[in-house]
C-alpha atoms as a PDB file:
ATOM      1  CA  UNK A   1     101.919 111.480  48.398  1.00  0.00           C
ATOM      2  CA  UNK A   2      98.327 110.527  47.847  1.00  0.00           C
ATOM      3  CA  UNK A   3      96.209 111.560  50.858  1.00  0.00           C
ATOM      4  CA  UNK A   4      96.539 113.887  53.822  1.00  0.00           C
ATOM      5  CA  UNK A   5      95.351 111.259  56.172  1.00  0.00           C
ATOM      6  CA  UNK A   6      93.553 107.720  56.306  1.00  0.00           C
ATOM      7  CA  UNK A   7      91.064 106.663  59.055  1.00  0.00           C
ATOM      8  CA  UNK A   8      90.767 103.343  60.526  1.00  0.00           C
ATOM      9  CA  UNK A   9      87.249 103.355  59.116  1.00  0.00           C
ATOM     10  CA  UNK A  10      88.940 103.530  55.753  1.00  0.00           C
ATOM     11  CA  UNK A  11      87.569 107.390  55.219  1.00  0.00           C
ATOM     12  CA  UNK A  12      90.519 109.203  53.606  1.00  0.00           C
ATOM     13  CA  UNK A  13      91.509 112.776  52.410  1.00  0.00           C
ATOM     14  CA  UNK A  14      93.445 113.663  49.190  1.00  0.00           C
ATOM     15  CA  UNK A  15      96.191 115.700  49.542  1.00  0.00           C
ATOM     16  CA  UNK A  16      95.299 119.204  47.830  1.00  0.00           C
ATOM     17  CA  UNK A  17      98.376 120.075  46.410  1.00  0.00           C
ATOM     18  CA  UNK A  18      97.836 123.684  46.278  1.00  0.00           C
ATOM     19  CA  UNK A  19     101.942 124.347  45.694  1.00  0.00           C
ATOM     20  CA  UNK A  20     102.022 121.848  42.987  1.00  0.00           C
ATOM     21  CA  UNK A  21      99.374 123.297  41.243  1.00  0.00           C
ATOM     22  CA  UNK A  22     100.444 126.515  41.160  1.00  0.00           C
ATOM     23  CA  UNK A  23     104.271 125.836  40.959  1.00  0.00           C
ATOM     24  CA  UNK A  24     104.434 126.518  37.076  1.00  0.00           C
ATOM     25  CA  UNK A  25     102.525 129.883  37.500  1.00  0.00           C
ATOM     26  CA  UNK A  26     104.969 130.697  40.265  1.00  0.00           C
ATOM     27  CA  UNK A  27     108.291 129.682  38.367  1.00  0.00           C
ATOM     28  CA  UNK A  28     107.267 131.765  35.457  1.00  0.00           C
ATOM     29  CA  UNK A  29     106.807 134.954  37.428  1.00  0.00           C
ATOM     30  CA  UNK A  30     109.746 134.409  39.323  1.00  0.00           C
ATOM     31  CA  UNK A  31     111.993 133.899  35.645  1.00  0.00           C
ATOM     32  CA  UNK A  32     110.393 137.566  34.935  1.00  0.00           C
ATOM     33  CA  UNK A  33     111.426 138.806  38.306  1.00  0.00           C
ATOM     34  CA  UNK A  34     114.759 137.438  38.108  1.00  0.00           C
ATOM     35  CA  UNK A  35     115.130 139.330  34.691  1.00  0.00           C
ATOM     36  CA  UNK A  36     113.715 142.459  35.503  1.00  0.00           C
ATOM     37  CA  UNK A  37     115.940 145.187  36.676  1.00  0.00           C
ATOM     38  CA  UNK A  38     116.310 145.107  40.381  1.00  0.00           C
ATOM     39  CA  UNK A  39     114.270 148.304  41.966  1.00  0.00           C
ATOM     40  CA  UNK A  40     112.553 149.061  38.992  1.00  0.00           C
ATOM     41  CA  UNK A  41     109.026 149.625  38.604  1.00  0.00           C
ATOM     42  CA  UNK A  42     108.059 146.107  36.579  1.00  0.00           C
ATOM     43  CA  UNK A  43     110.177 144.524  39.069  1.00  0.00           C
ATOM     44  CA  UNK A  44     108.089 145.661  42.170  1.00  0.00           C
ATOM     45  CA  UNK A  45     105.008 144.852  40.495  1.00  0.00           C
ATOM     46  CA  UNK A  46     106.432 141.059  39.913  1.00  0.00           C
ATOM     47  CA  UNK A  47     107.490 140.841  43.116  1.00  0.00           C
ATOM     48  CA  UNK A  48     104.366 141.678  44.541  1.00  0.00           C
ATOM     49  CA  UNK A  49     102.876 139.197  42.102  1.00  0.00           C
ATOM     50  CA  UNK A  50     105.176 136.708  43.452  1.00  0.00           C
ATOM     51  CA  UNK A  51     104.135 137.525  47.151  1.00  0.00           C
ATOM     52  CA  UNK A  52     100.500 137.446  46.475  1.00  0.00           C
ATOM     53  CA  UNK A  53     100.972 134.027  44.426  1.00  0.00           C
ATOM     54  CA  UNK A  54     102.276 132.307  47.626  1.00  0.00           C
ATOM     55  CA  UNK A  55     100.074 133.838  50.436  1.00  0.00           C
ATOM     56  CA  UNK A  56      97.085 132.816  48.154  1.00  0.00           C
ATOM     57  CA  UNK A  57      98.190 128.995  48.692  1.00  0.00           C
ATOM     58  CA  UNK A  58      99.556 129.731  52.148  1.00  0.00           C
ATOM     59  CA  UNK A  59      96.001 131.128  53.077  1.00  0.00           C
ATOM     60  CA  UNK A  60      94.055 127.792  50.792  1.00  0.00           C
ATOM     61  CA  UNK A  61      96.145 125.442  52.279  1.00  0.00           C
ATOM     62  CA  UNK A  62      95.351 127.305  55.880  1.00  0.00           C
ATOM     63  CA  UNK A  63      91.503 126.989  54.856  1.00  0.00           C
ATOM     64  CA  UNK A  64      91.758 123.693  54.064  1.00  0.00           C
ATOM     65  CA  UNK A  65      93.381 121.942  56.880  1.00  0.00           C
ATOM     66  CA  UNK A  66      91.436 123.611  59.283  1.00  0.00           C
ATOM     67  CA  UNK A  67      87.862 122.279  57.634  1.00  0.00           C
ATOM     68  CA  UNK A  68      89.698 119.269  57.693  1.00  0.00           C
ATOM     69  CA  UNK A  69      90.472 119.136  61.840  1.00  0.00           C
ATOM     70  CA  UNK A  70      86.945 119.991  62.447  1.00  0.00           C
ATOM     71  CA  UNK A  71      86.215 117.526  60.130  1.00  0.00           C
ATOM     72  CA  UNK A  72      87.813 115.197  62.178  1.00  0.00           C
ATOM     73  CA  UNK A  73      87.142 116.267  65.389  1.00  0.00           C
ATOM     74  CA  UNK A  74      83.158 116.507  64.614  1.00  0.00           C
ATOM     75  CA  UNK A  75      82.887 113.065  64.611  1.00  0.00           C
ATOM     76  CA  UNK A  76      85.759 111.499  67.440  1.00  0.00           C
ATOM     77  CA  UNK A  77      85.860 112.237  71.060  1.00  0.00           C
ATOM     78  CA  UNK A  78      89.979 110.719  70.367  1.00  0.00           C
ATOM     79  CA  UNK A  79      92.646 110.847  67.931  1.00  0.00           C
ATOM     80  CA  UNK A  80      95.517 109.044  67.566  1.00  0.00           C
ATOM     81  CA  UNK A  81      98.158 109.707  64.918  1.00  0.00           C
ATOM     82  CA  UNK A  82     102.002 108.730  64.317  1.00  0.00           C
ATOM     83  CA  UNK A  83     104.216 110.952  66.299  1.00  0.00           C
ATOM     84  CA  UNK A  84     106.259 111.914  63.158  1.00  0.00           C
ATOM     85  CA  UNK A  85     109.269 114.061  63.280  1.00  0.00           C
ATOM     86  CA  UNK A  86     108.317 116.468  59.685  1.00  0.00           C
ATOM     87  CA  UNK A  87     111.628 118.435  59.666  1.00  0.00           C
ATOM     88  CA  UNK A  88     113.773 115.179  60.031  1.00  0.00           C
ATOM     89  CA  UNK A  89     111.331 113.820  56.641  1.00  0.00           C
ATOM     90  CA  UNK A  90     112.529 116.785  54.786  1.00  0.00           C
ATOM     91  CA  UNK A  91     115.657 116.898  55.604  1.00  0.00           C
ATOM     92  CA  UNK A  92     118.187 116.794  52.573  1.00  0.00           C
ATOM     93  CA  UNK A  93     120.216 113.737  53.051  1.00  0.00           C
ATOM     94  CA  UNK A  94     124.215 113.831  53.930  1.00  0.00           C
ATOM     95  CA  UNK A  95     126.542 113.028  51.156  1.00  0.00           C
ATOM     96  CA  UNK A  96     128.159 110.134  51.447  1.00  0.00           C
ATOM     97  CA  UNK A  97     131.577 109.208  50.063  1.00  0.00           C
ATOM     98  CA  UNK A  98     133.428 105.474  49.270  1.00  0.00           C
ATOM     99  CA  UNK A  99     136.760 104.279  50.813  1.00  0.00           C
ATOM    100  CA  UNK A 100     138.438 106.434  47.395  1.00  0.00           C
ATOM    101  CA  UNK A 101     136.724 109.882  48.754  1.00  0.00           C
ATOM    102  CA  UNK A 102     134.137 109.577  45.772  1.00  0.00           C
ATOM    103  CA  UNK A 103     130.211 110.930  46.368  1.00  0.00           C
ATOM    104  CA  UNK A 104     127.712 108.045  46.259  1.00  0.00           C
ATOM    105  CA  UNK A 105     124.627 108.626  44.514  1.00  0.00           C
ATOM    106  CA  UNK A 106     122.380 109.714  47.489  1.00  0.00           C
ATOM    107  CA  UNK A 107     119.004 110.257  44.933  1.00  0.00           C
ATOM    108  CA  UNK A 108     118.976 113.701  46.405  1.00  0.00           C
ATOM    109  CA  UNK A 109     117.152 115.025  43.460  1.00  0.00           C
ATOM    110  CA  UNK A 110     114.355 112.208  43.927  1.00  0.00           C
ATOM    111  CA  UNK A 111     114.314 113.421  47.680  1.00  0.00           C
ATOM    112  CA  UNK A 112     113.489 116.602  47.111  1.00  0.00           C
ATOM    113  CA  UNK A 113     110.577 115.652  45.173  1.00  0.00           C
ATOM    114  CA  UNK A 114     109.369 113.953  48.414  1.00  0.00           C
ATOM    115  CA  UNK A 115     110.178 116.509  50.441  1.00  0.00           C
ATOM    116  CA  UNK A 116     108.092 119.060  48.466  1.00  0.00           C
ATOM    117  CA  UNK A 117     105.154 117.285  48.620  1.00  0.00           C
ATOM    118  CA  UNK A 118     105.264 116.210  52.344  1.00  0.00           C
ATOM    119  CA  UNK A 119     105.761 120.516  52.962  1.00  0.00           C
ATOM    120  CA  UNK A 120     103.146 121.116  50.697  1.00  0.00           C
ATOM    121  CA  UNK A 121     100.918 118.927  52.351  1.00  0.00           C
ATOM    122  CA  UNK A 122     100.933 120.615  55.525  1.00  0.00           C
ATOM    123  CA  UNK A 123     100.951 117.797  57.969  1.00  0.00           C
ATOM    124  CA  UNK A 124     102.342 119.673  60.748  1.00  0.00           C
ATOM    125  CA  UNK A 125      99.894 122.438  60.149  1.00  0.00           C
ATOM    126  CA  UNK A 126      97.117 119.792  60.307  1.00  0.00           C
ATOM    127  CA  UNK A 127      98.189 118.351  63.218  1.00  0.00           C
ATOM    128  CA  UNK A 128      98.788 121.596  65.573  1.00  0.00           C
ATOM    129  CA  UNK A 129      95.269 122.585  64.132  1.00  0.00           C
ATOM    130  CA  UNK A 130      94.223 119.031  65.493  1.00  0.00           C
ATOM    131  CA  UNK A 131      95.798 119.427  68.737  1.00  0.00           C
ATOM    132  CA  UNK A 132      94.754 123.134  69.761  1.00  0.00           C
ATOM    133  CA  UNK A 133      90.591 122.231  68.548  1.00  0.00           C
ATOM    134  CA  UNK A 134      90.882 119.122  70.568  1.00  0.00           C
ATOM    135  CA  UNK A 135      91.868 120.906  73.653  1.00  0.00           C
ATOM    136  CA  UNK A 136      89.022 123.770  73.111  1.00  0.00           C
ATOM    137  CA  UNK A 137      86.670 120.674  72.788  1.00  0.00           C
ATOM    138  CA  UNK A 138      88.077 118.636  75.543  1.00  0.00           C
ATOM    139  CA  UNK A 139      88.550 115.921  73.116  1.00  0.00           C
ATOM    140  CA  UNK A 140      91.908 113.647  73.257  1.00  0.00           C
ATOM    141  CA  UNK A 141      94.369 113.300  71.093  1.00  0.00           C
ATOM    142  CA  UNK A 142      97.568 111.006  71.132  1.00  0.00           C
ATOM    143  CA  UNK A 143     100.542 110.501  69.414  1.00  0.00           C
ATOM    144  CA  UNK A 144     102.411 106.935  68.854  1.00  0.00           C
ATOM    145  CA  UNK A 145     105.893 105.790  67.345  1.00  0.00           C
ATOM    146  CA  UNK A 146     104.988 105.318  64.312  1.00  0.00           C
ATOM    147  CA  UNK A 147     107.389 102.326  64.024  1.00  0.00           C
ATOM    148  CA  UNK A 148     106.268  99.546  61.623  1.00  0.00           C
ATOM    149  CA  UNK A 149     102.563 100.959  61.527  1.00  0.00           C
ATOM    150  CA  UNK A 150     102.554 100.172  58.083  1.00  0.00           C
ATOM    151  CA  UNK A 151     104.774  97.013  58.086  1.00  0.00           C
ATOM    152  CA  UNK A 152     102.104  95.127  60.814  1.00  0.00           C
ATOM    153  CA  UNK A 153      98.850  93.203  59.491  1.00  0.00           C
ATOM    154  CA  UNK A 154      96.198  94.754  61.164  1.00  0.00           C
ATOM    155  CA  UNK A 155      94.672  91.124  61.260  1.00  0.00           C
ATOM    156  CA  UNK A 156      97.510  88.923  62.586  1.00  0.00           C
ATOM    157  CA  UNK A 157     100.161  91.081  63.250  1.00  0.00           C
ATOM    158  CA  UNK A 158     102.662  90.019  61.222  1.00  0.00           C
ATOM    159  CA  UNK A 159     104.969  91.850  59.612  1.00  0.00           C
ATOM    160  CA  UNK A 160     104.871  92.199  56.086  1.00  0.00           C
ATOM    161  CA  UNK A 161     107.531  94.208  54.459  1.00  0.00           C
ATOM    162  CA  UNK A 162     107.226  96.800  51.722  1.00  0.00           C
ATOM    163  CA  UNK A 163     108.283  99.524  49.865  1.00  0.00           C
ATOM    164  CA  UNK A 164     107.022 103.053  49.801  1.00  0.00           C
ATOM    165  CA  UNK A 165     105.552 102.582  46.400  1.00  0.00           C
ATOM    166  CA  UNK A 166     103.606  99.080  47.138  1.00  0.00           C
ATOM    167  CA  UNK A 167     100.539 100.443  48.078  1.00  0.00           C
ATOM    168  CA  UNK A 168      97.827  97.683  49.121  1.00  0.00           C
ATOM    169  CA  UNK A 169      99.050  95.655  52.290  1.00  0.00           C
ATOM    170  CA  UNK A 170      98.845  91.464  51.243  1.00  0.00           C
ATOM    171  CA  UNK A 171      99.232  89.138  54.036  1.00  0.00           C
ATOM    172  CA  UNK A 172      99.303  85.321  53.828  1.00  0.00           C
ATOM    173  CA  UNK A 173      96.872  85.220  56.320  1.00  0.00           C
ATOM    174  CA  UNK A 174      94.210  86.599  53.682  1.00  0.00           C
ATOM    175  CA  UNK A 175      94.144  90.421  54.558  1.00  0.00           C
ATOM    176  CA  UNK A 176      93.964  92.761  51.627  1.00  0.00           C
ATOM    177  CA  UNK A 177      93.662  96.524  52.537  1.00  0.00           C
ATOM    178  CA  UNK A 178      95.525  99.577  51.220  1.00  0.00           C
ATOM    179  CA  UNK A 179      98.310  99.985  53.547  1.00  0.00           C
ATOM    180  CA  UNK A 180      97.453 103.776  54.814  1.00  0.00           C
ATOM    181  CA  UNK A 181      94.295 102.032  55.958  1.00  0.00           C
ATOM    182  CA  UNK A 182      96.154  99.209  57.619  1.00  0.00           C
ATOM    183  CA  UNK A 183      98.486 101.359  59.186  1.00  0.00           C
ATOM    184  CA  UNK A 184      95.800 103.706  60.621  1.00  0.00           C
ATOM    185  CA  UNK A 185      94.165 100.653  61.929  1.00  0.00           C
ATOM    186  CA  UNK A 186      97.011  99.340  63.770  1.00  0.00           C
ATOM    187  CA  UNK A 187      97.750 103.281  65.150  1.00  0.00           C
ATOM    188  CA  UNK A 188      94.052 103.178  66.675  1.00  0.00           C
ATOM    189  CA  UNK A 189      95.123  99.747  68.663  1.00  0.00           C
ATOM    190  CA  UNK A 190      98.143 101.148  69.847  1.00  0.00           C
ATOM    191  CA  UNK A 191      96.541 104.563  70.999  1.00  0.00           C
ATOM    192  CA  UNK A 192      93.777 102.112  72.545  1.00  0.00           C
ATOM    193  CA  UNK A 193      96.657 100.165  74.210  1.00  0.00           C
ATOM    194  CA  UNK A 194      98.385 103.673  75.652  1.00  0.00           C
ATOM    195  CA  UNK A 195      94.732 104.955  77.202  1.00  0.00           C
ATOM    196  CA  UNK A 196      94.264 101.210  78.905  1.00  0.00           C
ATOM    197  CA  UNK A 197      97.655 101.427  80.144  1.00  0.00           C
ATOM    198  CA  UNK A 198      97.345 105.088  81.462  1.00  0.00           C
ATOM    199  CA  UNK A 199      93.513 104.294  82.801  1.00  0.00           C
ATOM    200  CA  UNK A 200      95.326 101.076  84.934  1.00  0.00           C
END
């Protein structure tokens, strides 16, 4: 996870990673909490330690997003963004067995990673902050399937299949873009499409 959002512009936002950052801080003072005795005095103190460690990325992350929706919102009257389900992204996936009733591998472990970072960037944060300053400032904001955003050449419209690591979108057709930039281009033209369709 790279940035917290692209524009069709090409403008873009790196993800701040505040948990990340702090996540071998956090895992050492939790160790030392988890040793201490429970109810003690040094055990209060690292739990309070603890507590202050997350609300001071809970409140940065806070801070951020919102500078970054009036960000947005200072310079569009509309936005248009996927419509993406966040707690179906970081959902653990269901084990799966084989005709013998063995697990498959379901790269669970690898999963989490992704779902870490998707949580830790906040995007549902960002987006209610999006969608409550855009009603204050009468501004619109609309969300579309998000299905094969990414996938479509912003140019011809052909879809061009890749994987979540390929990272620049290369169509025969000559277009060369990164494929967050791609993707918010063709999310624009559908949001377009929904506001000509509503206006008709």
């Amino acid at each position: 996870m790279i940035d917290l959002y692209y524009t069709s512009e090409g403008a873009h936002s790196p993800a701040p990673k505040y948990y990340r950052k702090e996540q071998k801080h956090l895992a050492r003072l939790q160790n030392l909490l988890a040793r201490a005795k429970k109810d003690s005095p040094k055990w209060k103190k690292l739990l309070k330690a603890v507590q202050r460690a997350h609300c001071r990325i809970k409140c940065m992350r806070k801070d951020f997003l919102h500078k970054e929706a009036n960000g947005i919102l200072g310079k569009s009257s509309l936005v248009v963004h996927e419509d993406l389900k966040i707690c179906n992204m970081i959902r653990r996936p269901k084990p799966k067995q084989d005709a013998d009733g063995k697990y498959l591998p379901d790269w669970a472990f690898w999963k989490s990673g992704i779902n870490k970072s998707i949580a830790d960037m906040g995007w549902r944060m960002f987006l209610d902050f999006v969608g409550y300053k855009a009603t204050w400032q009468r501004k619109n904001v609309i969300a579309v399937p998000p299905h094969y955003t990414s996938q479509s050449c912003p140019d011809c419209g052909d879809i061009v299949k890749k994987t979540l690591s390929t990272r620049t979108h290369v169509c025969p057709c000559g277009c060369r873009i990164h494929r967050d930039h791609a993707a918010a281009i063709n999310i624009l033209r559908i949001g377009l499409n929904t506001l000509a369709g509503k206006a008709a």
